[in-house]
Structures are given as structure tokens and as C-alpha cells.
N, C-alpha and C. Protein backbone atom coordinates (compact mmCIF):
# COMPACT_ATOMS: atom_id res chain seq x y z
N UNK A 1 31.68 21.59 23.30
CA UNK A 1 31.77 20.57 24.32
C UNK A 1 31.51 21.17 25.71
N UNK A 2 32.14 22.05 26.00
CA UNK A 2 31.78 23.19 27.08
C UNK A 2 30.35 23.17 27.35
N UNK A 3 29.96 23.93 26.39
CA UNK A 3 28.07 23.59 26.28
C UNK A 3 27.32 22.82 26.87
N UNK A 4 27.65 21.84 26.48
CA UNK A 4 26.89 20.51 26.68
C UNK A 4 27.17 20.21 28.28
N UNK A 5 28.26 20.44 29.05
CA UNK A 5 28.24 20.28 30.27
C UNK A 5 27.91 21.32 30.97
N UNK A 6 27.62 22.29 30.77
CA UNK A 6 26.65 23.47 31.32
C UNK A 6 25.31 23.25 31.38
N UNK A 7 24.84 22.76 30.34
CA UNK A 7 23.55 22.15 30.30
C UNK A 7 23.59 21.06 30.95
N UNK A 8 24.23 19.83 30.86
CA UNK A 8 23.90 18.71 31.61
C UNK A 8 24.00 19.22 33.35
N UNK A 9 24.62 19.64 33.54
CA UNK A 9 24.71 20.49 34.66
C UNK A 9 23.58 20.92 35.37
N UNK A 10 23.26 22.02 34.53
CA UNK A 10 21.69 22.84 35.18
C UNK A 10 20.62 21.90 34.91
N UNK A 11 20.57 20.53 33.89
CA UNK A 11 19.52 19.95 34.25
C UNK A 11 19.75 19.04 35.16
N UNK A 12 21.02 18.57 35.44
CA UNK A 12 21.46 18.11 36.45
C UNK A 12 20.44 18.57 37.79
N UNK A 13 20.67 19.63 38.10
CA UNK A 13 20.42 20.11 39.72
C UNK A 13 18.95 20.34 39.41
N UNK A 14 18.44 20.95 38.55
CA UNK A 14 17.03 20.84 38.47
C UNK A 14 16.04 19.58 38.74
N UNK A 15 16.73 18.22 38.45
CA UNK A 15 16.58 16.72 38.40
C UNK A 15 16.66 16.68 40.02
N UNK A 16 18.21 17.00 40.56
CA UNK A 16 18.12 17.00 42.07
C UNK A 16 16.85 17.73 43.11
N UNK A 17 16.88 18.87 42.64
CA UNK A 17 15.88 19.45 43.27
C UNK A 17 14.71 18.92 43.41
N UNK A 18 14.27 18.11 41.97
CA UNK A 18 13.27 17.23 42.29
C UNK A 18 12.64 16.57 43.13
N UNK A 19 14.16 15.52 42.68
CA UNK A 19 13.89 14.47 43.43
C UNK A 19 14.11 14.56 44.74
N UNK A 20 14.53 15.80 45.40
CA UNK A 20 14.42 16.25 46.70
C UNK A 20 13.81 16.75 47.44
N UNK A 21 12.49 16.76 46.49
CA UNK A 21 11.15 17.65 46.82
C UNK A 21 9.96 16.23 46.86
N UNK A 22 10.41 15.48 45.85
CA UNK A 22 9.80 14.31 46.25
C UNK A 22 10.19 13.69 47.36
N UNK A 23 11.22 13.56 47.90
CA UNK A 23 11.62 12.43 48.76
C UNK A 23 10.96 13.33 50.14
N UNK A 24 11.08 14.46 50.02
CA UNK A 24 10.35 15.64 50.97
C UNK A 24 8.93 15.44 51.45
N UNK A 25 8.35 15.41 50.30
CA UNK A 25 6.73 15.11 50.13
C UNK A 25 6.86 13.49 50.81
N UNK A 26 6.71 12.57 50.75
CA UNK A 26 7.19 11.16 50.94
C UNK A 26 7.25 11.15 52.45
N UNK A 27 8.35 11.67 52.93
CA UNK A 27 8.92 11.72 54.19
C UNK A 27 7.32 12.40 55.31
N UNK A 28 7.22 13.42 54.87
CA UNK A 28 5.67 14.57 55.56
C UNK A 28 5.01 13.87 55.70
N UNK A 29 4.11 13.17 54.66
CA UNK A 29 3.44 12.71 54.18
C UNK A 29 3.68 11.16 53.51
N UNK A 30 3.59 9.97 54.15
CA UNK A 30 4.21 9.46 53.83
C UNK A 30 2.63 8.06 53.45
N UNK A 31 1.30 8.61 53.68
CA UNK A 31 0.24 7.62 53.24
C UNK A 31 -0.71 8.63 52.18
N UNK A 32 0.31 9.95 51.98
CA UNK A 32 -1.07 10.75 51.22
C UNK A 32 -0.57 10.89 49.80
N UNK A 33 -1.38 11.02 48.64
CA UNK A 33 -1.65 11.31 47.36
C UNK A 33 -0.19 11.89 46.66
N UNK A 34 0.76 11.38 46.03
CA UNK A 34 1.95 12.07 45.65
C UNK A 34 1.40 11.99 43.91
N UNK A 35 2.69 12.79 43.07
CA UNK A 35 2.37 13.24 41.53
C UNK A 35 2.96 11.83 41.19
N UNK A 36 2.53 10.71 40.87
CA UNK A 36 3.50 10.00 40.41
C UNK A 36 4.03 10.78 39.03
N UNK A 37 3.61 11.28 38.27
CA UNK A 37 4.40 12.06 37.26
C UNK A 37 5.60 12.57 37.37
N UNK A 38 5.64 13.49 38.27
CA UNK A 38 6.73 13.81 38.64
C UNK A 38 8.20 13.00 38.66
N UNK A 39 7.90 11.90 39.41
CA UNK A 39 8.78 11.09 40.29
C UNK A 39 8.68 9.98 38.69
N UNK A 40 7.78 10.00 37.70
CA UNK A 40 8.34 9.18 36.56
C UNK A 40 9.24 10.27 35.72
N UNK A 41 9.26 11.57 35.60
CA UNK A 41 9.64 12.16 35.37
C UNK A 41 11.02 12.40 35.28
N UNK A 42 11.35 12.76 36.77
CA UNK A 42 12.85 12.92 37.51
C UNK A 42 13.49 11.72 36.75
N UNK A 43 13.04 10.45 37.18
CA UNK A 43 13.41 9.07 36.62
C UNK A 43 13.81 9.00 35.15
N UNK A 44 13.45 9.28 34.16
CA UNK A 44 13.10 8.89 32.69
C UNK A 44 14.34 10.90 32.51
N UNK A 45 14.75 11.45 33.43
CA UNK A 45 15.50 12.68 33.13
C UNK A 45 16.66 12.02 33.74
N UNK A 46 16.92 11.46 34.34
CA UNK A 46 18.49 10.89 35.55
C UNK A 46 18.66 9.79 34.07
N UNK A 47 17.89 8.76 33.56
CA UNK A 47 18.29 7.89 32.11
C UNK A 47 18.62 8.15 31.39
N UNK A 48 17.93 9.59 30.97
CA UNK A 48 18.55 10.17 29.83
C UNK A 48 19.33 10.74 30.16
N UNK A 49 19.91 11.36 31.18
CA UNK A 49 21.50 12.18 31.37
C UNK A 49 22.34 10.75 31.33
N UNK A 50 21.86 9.91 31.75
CA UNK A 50 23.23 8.42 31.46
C UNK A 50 23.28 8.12 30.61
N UNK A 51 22.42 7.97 29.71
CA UNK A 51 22.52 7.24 28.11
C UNK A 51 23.21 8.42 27.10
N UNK A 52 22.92 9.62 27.71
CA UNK A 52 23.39 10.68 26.85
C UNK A 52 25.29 10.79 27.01
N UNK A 53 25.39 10.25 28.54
CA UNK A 53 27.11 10.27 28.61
C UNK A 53 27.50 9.11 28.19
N UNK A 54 26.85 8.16 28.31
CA UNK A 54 27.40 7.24 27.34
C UNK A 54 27.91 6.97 26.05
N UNK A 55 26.94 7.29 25.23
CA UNK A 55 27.05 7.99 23.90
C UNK A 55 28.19 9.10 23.27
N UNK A 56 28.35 10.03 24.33
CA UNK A 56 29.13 11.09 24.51
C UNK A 56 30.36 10.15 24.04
N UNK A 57 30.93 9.10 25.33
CA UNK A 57 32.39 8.40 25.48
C UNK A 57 32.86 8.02 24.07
């Protein structure tokens, strides 16, 4: 059980970092060319950390 919140954890902040690099890019640059990948990415990783604690309960 330990485990599993170590991991949710580090993908946790990895997810943050993201999406903090997007909102970064966005902000600079706010009419030029972004990854939408990315930013579906971060998205479809923040769902699955909720559906996964859900499940967990």
C-alpha cells in the first residue's frame, strides 16, 4: 500500500510539472503553436490518478 502512494506521488509531480510547463508556454506565447499532446496527455494522467483512487476506496 505504501508503494502505490510513492508512485502516485512521483507521477503526481511529474503531471504537475507538466502542466506547469504548459501553462508556461501559454502564458509567453500565448497565439503560437503549443503540443496539444502534451496538454491531452497531462489530462487523460490527472483521470487516471482519480479513477485509480477511487477504485482504491
Amino acid at each position: 500500500m505504501e508503494k502505490r502512494k510513492i508512485v502516485r506521488g512521483i507521477i503526481l509531480a511529474v503531471l504537475l510539472v507538466c502542466a506547469v510547463f504548459l501553462i508556461y508556454s501559454i502564458v509567453t506565447d500565448p497565439l503560437g503553436e503549443h503540443d496539444i499532446m502534451l496538454a491531452l496527455a497531462v489530462t487523460a494522467g490527472f483521470i487516471a490518478l482519480e479513477q485509480d483512487k477511487r477504485k482504491e476506496r
